[in-house]
C-alpha atoms as a PDB file:
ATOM      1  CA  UNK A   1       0.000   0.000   0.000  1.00  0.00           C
ATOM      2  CA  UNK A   2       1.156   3.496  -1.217  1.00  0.00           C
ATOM      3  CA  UNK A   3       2.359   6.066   2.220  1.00  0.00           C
ATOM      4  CA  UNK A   4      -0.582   8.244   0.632  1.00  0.00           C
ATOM      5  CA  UNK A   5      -2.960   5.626   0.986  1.00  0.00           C
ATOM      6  CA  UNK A   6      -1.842   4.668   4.486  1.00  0.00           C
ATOM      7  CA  UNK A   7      -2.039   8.349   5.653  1.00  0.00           C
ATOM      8  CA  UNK A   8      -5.749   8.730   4.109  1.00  0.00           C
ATOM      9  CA  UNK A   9      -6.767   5.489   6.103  1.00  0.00           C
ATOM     10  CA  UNK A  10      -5.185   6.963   9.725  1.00  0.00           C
ATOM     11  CA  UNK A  11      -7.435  10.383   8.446  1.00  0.00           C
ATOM     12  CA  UNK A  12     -10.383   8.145   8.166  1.00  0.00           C
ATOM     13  CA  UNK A  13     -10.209   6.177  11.365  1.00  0.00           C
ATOM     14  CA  UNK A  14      -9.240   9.501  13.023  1.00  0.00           C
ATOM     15  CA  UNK A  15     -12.398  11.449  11.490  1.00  0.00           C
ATOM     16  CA  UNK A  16     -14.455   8.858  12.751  1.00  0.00           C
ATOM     17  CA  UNK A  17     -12.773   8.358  16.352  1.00  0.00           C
ATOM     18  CA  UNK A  18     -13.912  12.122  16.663  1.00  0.00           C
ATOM     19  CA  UNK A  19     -17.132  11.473  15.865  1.00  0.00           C
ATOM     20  CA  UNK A  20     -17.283   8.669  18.173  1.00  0.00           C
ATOM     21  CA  UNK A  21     -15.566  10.952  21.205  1.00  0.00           C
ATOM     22  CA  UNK A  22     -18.361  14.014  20.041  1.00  0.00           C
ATOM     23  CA  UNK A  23     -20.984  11.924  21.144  1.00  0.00           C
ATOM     24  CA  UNK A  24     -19.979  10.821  24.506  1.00  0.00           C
ATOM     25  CA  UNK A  25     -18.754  14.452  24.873  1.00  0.00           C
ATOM     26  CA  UNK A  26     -22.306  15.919  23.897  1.00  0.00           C
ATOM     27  CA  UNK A  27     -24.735  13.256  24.777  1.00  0.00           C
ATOM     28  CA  UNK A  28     -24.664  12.878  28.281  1.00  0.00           C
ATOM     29  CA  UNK A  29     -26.898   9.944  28.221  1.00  0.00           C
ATOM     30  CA  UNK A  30     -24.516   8.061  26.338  1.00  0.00           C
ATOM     31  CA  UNK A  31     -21.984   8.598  28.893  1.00  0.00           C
ATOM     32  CA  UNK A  32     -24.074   8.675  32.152  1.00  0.00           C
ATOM     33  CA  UNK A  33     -25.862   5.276  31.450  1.00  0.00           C
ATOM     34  CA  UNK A  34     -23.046   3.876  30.872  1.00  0.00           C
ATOM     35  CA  UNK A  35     -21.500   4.830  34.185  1.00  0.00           C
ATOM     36  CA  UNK A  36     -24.348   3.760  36.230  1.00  0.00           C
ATOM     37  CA  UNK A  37     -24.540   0.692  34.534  1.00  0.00           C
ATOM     38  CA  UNK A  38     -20.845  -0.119  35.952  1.00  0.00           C
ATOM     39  CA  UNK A  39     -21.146  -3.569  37.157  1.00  0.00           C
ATOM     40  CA  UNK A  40     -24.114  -4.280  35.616  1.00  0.00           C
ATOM     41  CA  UNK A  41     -23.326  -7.524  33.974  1.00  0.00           C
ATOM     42  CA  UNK A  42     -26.289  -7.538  31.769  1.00  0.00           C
ATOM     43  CA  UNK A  43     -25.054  -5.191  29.224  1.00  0.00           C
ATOM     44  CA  UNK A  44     -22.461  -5.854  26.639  1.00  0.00           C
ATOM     45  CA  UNK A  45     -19.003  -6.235  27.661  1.00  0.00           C
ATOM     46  CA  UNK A  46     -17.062  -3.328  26.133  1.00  0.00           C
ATOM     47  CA  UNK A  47     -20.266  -1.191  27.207  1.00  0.00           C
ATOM     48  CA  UNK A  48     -18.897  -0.185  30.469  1.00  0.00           C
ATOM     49  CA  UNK A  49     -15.654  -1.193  32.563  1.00  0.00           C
ATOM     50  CA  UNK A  50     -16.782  -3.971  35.485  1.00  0.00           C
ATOM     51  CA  UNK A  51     -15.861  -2.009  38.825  1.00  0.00           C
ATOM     52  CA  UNK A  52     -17.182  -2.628  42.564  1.00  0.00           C
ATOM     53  CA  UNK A  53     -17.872   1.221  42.854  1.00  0.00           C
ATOM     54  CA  UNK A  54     -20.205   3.306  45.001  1.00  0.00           C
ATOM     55  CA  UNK A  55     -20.791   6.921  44.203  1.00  0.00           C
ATOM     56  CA  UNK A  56     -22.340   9.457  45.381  1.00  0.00           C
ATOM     57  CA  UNK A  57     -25.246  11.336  42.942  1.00  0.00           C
ATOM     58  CA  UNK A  58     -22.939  14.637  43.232  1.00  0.00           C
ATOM     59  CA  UNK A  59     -19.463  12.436  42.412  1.00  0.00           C
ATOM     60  CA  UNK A  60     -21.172  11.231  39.718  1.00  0.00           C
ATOM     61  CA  UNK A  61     -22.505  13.908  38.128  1.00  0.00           C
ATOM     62  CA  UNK A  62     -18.471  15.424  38.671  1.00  0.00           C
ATOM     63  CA  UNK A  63     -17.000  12.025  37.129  1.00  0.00           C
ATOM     64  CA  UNK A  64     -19.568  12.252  34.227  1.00  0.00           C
ATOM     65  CA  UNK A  65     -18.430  15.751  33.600  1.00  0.00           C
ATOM     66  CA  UNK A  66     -15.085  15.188  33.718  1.00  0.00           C
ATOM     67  CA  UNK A  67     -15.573  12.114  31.114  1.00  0.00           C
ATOM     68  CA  UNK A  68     -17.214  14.496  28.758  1.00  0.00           C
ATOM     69  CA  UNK A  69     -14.659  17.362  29.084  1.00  0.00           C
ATOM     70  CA  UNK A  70     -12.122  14.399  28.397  1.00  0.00           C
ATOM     71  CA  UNK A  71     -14.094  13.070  25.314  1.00  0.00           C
ATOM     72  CA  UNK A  72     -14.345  16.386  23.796  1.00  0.00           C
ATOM     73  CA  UNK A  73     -10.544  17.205  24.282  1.00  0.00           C
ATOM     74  CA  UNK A  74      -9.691  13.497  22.711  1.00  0.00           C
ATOM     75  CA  UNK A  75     -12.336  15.024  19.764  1.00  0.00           C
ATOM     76  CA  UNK A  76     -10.410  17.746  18.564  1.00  0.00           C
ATOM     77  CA  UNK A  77      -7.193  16.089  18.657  1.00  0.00           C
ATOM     78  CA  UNK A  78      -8.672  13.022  16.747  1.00  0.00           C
ATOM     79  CA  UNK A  79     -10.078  15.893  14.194  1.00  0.00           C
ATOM     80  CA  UNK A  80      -6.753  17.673  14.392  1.00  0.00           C
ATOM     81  CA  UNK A  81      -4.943  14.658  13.639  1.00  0.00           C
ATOM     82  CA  UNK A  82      -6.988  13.197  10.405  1.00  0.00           C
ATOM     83  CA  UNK A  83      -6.745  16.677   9.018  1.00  0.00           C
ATOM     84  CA  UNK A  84      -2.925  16.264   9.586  1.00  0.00           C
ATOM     85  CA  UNK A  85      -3.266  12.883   7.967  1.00  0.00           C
ATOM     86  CA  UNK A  86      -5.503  14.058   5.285  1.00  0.00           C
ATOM     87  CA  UNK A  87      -3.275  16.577   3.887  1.00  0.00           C
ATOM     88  CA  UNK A  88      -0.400  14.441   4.007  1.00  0.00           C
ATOM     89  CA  UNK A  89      -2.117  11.901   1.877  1.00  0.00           C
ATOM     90  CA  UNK A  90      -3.215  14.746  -0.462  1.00  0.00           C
ATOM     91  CA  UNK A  91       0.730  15.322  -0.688  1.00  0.00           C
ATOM     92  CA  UNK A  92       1.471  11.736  -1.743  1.00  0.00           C
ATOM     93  CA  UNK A  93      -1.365  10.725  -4.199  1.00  0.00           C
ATOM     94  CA  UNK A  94      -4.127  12.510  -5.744  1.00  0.00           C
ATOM     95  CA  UNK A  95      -6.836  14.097  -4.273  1.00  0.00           C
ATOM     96  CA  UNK A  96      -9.185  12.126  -5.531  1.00  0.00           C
ATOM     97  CA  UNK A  97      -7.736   9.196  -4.404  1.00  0.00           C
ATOM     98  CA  UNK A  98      -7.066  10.616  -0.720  1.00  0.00           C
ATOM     99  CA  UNK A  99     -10.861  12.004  -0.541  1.00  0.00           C
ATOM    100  CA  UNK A 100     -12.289   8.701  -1.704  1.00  0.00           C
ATOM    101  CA  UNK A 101      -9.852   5.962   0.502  1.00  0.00           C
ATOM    102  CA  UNK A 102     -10.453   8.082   3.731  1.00  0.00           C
ATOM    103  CA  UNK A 103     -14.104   8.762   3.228  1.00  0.00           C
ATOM    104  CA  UNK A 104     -14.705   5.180   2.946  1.00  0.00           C
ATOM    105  CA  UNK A 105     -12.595   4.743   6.022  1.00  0.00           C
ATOM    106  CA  UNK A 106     -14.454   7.085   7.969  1.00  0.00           C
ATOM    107  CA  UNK A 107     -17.477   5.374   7.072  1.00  0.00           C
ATOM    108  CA  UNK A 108     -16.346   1.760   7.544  1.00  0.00           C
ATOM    109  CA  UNK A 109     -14.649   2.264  10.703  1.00  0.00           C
ATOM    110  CA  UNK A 110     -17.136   4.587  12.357  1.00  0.00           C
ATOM    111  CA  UNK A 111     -20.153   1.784  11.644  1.00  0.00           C
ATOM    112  CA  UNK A 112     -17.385  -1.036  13.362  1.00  0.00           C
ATOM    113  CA  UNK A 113     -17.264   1.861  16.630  1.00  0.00           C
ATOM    114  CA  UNK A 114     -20.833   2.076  16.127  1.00  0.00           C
ATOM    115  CA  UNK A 115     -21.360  -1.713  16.560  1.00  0.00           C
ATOM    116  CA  UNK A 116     -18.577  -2.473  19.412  1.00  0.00           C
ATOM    117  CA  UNK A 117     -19.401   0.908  21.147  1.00  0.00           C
ATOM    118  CA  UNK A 118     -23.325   2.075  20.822  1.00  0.00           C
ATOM    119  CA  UNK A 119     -24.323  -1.528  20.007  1.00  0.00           C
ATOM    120  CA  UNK A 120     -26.019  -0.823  16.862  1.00  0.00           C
ATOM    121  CA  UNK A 121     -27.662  -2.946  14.337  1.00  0.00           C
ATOM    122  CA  UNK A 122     -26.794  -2.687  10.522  1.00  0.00           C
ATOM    123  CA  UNK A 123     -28.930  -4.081   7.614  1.00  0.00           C
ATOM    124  CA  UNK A 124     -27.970  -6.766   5.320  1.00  0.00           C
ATOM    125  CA  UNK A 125     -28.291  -4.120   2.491  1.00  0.00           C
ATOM    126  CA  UNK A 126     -25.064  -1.753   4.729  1.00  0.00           C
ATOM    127  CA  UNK A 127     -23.253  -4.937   4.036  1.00  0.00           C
ATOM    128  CA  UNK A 128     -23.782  -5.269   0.270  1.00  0.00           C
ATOM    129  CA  UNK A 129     -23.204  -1.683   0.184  1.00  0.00           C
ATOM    130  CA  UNK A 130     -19.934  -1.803   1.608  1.00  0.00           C
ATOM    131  CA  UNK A 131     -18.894  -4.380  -0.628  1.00  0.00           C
ATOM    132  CA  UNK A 132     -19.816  -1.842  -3.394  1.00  0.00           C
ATOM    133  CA  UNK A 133     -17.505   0.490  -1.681  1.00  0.00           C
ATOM    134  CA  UNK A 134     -14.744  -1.654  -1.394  1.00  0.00           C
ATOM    135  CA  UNK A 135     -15.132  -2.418  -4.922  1.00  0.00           C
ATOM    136  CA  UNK A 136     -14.391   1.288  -6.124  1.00  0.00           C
ATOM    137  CA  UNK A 137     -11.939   2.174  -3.712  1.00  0.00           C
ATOM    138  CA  UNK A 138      -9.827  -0.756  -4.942  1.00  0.00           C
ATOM    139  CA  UNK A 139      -9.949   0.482  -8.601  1.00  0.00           C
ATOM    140  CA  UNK A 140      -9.895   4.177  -7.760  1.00  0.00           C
ATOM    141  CA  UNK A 141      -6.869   2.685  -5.963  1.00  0.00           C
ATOM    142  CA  UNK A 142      -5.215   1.011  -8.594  1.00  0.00           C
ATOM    143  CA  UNK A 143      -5.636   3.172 -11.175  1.00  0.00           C
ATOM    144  CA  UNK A 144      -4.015   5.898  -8.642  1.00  0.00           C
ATOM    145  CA  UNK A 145      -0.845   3.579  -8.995  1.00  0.00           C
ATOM    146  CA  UNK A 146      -0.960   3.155 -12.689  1.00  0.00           C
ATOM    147  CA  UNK A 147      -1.002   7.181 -12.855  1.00  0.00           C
ATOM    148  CA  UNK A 148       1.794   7.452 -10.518  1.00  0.00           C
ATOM    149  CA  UNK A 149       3.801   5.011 -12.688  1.00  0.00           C
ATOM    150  CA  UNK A 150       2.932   6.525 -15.991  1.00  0.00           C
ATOM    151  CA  UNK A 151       3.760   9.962 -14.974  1.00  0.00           C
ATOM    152  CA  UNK A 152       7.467   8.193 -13.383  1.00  0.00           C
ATOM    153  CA  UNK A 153       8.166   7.040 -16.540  1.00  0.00           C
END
């Protein structure tokens, strides 16, 4: 894989790491259930960290906050650092080619956050989709590399 390519797949898992950080940092729900819920076994496992804990309403409202103040400080560095990777990979290929492998990144890796972290659901038709994705960014891939050798020789 091209050092463009690789830096326009770190932009898209950083792009959607800060969306995933922006909502625990704005949705307190998000971020409050899951801290009551520590210990609760009934939830899914990497929904909350197992702890023997007893807080407080006031500590937890304080803990909360400072979880959210954390998550939106880890937001702007994960947006600061996939524009840093973005432009990089507009540097090294095309910016076509950048736009379209991290784009597709961002969307593939924020639906795998969205499973493992929120617990959602996708569709069988997100699936056949993505394979459609895959699809172009391979050739939009390749045919990045047969420009870049064209133009070498």
């Amino acid at each position: 894989m091209q050092k463009g390519n690789q830096y326009a797949v770190f932009g898209g898992l950083c792009a959607s790491l800060a969306a995933v950080f922006g909502k625990l940092a704005t949705d307190s729900d998000v971020v409050g259930t899951a801290f009551r819920s520590i210990g609760n076994t009934d939830l899914p496992p990497l929904y909350y960290v197992r702890a023997d804990l007893s807080f407080e309403s006031s500590d937890e409202e304080q803990i909360v906050f400072v979880i959210r103040a954390a998550c939106f400080g880890l937001m702007l560095l994960t947006n600061a650092l996939m524009l840093n990777f973005f432009t990089k990979a507009m540097d090294l290929t095309t910016t076509a080619n950048a736009t379209v492998i991290s784009s597709s990144m961002n969307y593939f890796f924020t639906a795998i956050f969205g499973i493992v972290v929120f617990q959602e659901k996708l569709p069988w038709m997100w699936y056949i989709g993505a394979a459609c994705i895959l699809a172009g960014v391979s050739l939009v891939s390749k045919q990045s590399q047969k420009n870049e050798k064209t133009k070498t020789n």
